[in-house]
Protein backbone atom coordinates (compact mmCIF):
# COMPACT_ATOMS: atom_id res chain seq x y z
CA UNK A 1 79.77 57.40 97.97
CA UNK A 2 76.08 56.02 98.77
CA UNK A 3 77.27 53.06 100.49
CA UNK A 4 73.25 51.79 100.42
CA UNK A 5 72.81 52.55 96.34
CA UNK A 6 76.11 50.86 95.49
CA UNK A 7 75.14 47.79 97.86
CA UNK A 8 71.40 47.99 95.88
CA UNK A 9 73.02 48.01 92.66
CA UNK A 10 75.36 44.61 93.23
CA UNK A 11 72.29 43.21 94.75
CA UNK A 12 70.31 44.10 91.15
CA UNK A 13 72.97 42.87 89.29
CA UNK A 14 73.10 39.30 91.26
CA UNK A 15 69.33 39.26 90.60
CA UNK A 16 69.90 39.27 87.07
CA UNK A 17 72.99 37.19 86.68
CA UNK A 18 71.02 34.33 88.96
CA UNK A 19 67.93 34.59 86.30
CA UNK A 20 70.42 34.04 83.75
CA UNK A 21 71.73 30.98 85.11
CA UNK A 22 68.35 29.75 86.19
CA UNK A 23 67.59 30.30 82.16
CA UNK A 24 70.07 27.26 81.43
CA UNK A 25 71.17 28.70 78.24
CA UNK A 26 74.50 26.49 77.87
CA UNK A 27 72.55 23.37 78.84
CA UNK A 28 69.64 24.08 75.91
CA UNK A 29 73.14 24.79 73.13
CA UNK A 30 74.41 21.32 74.20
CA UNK A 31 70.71 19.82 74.23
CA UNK A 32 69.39 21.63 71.05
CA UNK A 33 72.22 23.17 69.26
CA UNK A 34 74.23 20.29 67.68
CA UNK A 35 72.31 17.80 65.61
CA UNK A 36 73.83 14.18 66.33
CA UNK A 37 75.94 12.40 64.11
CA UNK A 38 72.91 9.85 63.57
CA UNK A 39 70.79 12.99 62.33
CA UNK A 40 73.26 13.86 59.97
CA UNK A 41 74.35 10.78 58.32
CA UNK A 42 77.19 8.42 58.50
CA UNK A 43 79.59 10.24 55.23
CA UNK A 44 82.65 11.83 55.62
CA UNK A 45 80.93 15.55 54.81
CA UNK A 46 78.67 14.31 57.85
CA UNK A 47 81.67 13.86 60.40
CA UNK A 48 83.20 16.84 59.18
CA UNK A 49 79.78 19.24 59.59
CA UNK A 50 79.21 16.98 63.13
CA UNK A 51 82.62 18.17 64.38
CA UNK A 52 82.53 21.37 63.52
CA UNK A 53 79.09 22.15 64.64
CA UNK A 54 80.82 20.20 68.14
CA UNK A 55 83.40 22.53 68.09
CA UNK A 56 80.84 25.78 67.65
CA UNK A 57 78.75 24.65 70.78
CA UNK A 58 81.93 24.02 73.16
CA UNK A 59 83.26 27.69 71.88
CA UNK A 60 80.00 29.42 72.18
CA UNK A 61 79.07 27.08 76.16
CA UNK A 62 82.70 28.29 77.30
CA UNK A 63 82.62 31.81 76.13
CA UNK A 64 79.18 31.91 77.97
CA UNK A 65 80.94 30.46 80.94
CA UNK A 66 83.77 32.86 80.85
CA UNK A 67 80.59 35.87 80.94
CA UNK A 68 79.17 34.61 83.51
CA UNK A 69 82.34 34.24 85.62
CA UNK A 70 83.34 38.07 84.60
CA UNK A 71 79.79 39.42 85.37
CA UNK A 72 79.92 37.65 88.90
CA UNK A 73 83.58 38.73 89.20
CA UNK A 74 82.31 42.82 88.61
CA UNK A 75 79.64 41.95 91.49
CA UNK A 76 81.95 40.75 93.71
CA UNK A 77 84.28 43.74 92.94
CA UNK A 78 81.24 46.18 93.90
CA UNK A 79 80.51 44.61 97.15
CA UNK A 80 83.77 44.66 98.60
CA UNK A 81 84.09 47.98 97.16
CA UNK A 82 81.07 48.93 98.87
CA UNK A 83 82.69 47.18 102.37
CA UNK A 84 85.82 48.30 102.19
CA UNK A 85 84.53 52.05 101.35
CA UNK A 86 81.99 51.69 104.27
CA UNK A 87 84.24 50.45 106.44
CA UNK A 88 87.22 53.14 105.54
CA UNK A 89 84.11 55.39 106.39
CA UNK A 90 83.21 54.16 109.94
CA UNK A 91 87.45 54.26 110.95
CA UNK A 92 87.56 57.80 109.64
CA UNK A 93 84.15 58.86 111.88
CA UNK A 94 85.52 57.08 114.86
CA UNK A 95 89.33 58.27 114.61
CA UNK A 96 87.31 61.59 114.50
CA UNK A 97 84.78 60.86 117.36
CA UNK A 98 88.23 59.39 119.56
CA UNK A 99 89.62 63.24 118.96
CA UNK A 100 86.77 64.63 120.38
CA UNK A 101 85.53 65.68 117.42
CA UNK A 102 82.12 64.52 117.28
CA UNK A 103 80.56 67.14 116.67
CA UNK A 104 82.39 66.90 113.32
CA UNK A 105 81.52 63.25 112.22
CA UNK A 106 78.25 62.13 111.04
């Protein structure tokens, strides 16, 4: 395993999930993406379209939550992936090195 490339990889992959949450996305659904009840009028067709639309943007704003908590969740996974192979990698050299096989390791 390319302990480096795997390590470069997370480190892409935070890059991108950080612009992402710089980008706001949720913030501009709650700001822009449900007309107020005001701006749809005070009927009973108006509550009903005002709720639902209120129900849409909580769905869609949690769903992107739960994304963003997976993608940083697969990060995390590849880092201490990457640690725990790199580590498992420096015991094995220096069980081998202890042996006096150092010639062996590298």
């Amino acid at each position: 395993m390319d302990h480096d490339q795997l390590k470069t990889i997370a480190n892409r992959l935070q890059e991108d999930l950080d612009r992402l949450r710089d980008a706001r996305w949720k913030e501009a659904l709650e700001d822009y993406g449900n007309p107020g009840q005001p701006a749809i009028g005070d009927y009973s067709a108006g509550h009903g379209l005002h709720n639902t639309t209120k129900t849409a943007q909580t769905a869609i704003g949690s769903t992107y939550d739960q994304f963003l908590t997976a993608y940083q969740n697969v990060i995390t996974a590849l880092r201490d992936s990457e640690k725990n192979t790199r580590n498992a990698d420096d015991q094995s050299r220096a069980g081998v090195n202890s042996v006096g096989g150092s010639r062996f390791a590298s």
